[in-house]
C-alpha atoms as a PDB file:
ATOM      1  CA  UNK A   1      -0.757 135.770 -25.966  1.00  0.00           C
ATOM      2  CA  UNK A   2      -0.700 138.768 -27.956  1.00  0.00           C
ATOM      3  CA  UNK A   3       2.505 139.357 -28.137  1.00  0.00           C
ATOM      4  CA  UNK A   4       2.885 135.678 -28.969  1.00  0.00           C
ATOM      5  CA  UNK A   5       0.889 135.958 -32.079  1.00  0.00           C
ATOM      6  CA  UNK A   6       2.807 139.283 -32.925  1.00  0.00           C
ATOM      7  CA  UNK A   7       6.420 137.557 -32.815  1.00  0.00           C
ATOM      8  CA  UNK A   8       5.318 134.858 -34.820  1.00  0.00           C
ATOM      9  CA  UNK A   9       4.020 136.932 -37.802  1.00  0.00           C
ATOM     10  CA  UNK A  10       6.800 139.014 -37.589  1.00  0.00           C
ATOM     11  CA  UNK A  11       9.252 135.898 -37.890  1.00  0.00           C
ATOM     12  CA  UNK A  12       6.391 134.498 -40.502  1.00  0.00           C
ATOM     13  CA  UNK A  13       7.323 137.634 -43.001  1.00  0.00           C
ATOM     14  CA  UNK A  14      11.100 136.425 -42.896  1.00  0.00           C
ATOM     15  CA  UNK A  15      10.800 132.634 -43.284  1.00  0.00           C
ATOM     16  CA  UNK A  16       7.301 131.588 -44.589  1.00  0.00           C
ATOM     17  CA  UNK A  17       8.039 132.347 -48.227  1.00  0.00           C
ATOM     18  CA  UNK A  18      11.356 130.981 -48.215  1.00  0.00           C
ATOM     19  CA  UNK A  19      10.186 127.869 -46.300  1.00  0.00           C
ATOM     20  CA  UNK A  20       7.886 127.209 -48.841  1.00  0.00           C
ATOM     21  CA  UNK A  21      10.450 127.289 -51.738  1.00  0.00           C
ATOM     22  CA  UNK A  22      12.724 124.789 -50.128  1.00  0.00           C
ATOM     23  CA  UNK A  23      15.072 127.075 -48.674  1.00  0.00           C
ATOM     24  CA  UNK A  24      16.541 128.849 -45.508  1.00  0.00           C
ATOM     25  CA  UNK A  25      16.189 132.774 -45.079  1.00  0.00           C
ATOM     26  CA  UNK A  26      20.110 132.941 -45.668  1.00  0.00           C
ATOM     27  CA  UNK A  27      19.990 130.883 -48.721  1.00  0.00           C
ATOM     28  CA  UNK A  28      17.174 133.112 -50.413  1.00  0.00           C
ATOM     29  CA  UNK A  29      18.554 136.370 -48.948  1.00  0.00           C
ATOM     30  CA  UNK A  30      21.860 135.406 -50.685  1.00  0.00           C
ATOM     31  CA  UNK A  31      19.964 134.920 -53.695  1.00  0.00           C
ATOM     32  CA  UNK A  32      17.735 137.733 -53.806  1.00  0.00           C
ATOM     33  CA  UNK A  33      20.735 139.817 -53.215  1.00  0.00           C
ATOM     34  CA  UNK A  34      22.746 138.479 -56.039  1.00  0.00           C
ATOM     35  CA  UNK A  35      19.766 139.222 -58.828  1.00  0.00           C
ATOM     36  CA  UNK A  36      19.220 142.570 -57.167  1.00  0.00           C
ATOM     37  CA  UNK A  37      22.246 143.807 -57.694  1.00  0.00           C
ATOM     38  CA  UNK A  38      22.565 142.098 -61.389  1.00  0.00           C
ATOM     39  CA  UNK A  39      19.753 144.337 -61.917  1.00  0.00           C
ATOM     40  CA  UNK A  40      21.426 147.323 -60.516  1.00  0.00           C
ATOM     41  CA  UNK A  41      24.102 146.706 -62.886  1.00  0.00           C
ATOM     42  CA  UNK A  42      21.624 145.896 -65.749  1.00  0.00           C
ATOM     43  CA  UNK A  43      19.702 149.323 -65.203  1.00  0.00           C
ATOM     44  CA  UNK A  44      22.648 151.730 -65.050  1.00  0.00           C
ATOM     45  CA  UNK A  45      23.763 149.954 -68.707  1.00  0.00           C
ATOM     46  CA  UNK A  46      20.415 150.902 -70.020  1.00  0.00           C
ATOM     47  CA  UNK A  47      20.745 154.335 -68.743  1.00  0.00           C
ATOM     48  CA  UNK A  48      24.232 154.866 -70.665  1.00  0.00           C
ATOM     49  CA  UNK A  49      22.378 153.121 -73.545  1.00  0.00           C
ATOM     50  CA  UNK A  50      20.068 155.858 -73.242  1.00  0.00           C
ATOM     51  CA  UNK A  51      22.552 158.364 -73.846  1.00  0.00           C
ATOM     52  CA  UNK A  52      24.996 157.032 -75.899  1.00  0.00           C
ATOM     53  CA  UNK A  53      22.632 153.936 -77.954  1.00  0.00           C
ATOM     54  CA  UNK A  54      25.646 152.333 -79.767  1.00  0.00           C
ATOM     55  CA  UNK A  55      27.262 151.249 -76.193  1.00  0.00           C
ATOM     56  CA  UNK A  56      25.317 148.406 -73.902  1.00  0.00           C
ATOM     57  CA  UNK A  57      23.150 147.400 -76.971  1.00  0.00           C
ATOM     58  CA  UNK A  58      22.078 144.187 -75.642  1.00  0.00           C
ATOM     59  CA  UNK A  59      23.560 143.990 -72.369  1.00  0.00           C
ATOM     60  CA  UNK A  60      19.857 144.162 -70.868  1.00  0.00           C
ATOM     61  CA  UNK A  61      18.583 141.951 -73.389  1.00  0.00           C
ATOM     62  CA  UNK A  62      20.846 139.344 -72.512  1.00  0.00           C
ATOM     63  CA  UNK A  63      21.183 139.516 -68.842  1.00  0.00           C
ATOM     64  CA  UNK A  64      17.681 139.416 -68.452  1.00  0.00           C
ATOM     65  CA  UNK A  65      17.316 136.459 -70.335  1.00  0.00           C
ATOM     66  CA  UNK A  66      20.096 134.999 -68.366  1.00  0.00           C
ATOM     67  CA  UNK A  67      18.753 135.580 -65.305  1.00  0.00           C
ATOM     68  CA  UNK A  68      15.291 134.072 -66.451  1.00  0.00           C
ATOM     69  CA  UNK A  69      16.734 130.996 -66.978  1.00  0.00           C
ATOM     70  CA  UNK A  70      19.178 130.687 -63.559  1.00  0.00           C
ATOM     71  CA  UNK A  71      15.141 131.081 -61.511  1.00  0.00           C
ATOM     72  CA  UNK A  72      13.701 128.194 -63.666  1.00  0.00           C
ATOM     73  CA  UNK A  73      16.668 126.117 -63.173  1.00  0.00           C
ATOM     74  CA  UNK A  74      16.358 127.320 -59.221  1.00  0.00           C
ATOM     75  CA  UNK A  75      12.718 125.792 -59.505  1.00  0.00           C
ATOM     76  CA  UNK A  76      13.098 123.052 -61.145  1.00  0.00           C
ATOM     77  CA  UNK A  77      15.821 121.743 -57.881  1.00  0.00           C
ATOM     78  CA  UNK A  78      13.682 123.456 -55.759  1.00  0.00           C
ATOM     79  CA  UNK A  79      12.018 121.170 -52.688  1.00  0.00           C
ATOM     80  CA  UNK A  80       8.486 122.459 -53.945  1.00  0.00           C
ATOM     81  CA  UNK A  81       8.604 124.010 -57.396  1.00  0.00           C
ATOM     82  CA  UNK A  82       4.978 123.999 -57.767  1.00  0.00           C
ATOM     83  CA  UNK A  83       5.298 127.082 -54.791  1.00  0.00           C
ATOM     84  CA  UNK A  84       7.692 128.709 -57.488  1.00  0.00           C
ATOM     85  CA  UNK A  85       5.734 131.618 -59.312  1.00  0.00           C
ATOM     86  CA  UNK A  86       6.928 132.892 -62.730  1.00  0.00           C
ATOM     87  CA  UNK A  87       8.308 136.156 -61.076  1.00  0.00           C
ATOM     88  CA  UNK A  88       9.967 134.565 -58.314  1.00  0.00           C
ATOM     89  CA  UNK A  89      13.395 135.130 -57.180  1.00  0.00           C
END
């Protein structure tokens, strides 16, 4: 029984949250993914920024923003967007 309970929390920490947005662990992997490494990209801009200021000068700026708006239009098609927190991605 045990191990039972084990296995399912395990397998609970890779498809509860996405469950509750609407979506499959692939799906929200995919996504997570994509963001992360727009925000790879996004933070090695602002450290050239912070060497050289005139290059990258809103690259951050903007990205951010767009990125803020592709998660609200991701809740707003979600299957529950009331589970959808401000941060999520």
């Amino acid at each position: 029984m045990a191990v039972e309970q084990q296995n399912s929390k395990v397998g609970n920490l890779f498809t509860e949250h996405p469950h509750a947005l609407g979506m499959s662990w692939a799906a929200h992997g995919a996504g997570a993914a994509r963001i992360g490494f727009e925000l790879l990209v996004v933070a090695g801009a602002c450290f050239v920024h912070a060497i050289v200021p005139g290059w990258f000068t809103e690259t951050a700026g903007r990205k951010i923003v767009d990125l803020s708006d592709h998660i609200k239009k991701r809740r707003m098609g979600a299957k529950n967007p009331e589970q959808w927190s401000d941060y999520d991605i």
